[in-house]
C-alpha atoms as a PDB file:
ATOM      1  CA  UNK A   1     -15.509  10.921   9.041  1.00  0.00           C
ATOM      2  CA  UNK A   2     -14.449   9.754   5.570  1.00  0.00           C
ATOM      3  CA  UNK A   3     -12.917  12.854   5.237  1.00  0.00           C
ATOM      4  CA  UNK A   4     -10.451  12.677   7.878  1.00  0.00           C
ATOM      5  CA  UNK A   5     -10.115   9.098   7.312  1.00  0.00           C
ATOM      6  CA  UNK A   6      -8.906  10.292   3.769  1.00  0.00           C
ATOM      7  CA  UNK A   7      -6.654  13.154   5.040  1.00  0.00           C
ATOM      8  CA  UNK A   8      -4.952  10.577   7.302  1.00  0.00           C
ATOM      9  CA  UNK A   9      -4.137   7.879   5.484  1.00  0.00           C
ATOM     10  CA  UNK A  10      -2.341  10.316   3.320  1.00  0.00           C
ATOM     11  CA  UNK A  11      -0.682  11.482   6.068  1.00  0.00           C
ATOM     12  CA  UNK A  12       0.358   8.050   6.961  1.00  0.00           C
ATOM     13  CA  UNK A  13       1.313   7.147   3.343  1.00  0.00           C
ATOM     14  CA  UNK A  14       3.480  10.603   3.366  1.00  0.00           C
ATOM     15  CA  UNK A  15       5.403   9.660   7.080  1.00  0.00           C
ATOM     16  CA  UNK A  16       5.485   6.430   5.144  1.00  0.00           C
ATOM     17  CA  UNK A  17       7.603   7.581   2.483  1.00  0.00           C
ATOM     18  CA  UNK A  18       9.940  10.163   4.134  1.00  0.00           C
ATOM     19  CA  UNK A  19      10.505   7.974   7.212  1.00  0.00           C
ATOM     20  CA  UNK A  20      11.076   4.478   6.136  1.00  0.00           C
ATOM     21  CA  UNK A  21      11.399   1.604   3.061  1.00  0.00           C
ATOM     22  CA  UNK A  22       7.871  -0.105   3.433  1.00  0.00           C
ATOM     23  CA  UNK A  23       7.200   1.138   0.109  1.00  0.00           C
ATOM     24  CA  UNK A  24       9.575  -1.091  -1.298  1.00  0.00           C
ATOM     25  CA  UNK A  25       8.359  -4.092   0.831  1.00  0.00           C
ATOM     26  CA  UNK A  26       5.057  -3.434  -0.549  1.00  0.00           C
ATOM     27  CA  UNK A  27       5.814  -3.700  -3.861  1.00  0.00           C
ATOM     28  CA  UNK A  28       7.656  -7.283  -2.655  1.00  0.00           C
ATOM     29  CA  UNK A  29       4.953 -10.328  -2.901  1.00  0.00           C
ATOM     30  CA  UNK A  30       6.394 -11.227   0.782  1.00  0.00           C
ATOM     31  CA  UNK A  31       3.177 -11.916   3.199  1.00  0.00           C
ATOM     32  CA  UNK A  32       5.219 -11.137   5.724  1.00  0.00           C
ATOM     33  CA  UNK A  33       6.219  -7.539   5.409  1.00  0.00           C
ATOM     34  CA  UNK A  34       2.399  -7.037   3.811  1.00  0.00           C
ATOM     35  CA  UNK A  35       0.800  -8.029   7.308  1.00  0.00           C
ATOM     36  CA  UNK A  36       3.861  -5.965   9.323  1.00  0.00           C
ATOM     37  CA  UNK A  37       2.534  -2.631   6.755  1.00  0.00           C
ATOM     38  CA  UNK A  38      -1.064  -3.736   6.954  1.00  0.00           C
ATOM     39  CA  UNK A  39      -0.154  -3.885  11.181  1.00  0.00           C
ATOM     40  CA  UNK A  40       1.765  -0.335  11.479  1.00  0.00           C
ATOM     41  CA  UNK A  41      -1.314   1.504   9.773  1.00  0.00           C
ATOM     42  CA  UNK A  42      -3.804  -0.335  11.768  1.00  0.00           C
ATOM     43  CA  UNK A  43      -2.104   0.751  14.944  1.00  0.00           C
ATOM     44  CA  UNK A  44      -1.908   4.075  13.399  1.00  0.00           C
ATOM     45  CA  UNK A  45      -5.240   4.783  12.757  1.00  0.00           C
ATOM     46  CA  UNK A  46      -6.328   3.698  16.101  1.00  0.00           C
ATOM     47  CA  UNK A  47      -3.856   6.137  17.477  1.00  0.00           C
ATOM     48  CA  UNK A  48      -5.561   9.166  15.496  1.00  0.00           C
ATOM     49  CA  UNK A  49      -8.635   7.753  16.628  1.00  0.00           C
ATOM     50  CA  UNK A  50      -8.019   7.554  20.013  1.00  0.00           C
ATOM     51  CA  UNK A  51      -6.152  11.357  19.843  1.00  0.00           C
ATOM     52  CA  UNK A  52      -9.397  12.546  17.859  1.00  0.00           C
ATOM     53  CA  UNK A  53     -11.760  11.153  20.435  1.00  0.00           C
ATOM     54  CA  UNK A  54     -10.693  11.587  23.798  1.00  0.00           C
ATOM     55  CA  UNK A  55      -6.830  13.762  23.743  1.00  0.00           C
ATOM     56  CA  UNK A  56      -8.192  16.499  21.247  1.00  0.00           C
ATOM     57  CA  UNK A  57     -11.178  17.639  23.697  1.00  0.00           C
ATOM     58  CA  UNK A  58      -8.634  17.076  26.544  1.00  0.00           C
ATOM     59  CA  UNK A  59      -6.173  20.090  24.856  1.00  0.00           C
ATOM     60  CA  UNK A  60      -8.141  22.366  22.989  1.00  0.00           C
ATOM     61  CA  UNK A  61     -10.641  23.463  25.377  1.00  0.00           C
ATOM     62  CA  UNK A  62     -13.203  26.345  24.680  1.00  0.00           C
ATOM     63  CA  UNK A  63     -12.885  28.326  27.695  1.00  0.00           C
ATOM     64  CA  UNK A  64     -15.453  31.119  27.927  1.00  0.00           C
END
């Protein structure tokens, strides 16, 4: 599990950095913009859980 939790928070931080300027709000002390990153990546992760967990088995099914 720490594996993928690895491979997708690069993911996010590379979608992150192609996609849009929260880089540079992280680098700003604002709390603001910190809690709206911190936010985006918690609803993120729960996403790729929820996919991992329930959508995955749904798609790729072993038929024999």
């Amino acid at each position: 599990m720490l594996k993928k939790l690895i491979l997708y928070t690069a993911i996010y931080a590379l979608i992150t950095i192609l996609l849009s300027n929260d880089w540079n709000c992280i680098l700003d002390p604002d709390s603001y913009c910190l809690v709206n990153v911190l936010a985006k990546y918690i609803v993120f992760m729960l996403l790729i859980v929820i996919f991992d967990k329930f959508i995955k088995k749904k798609i790729f099914k072993n038929e024999k």
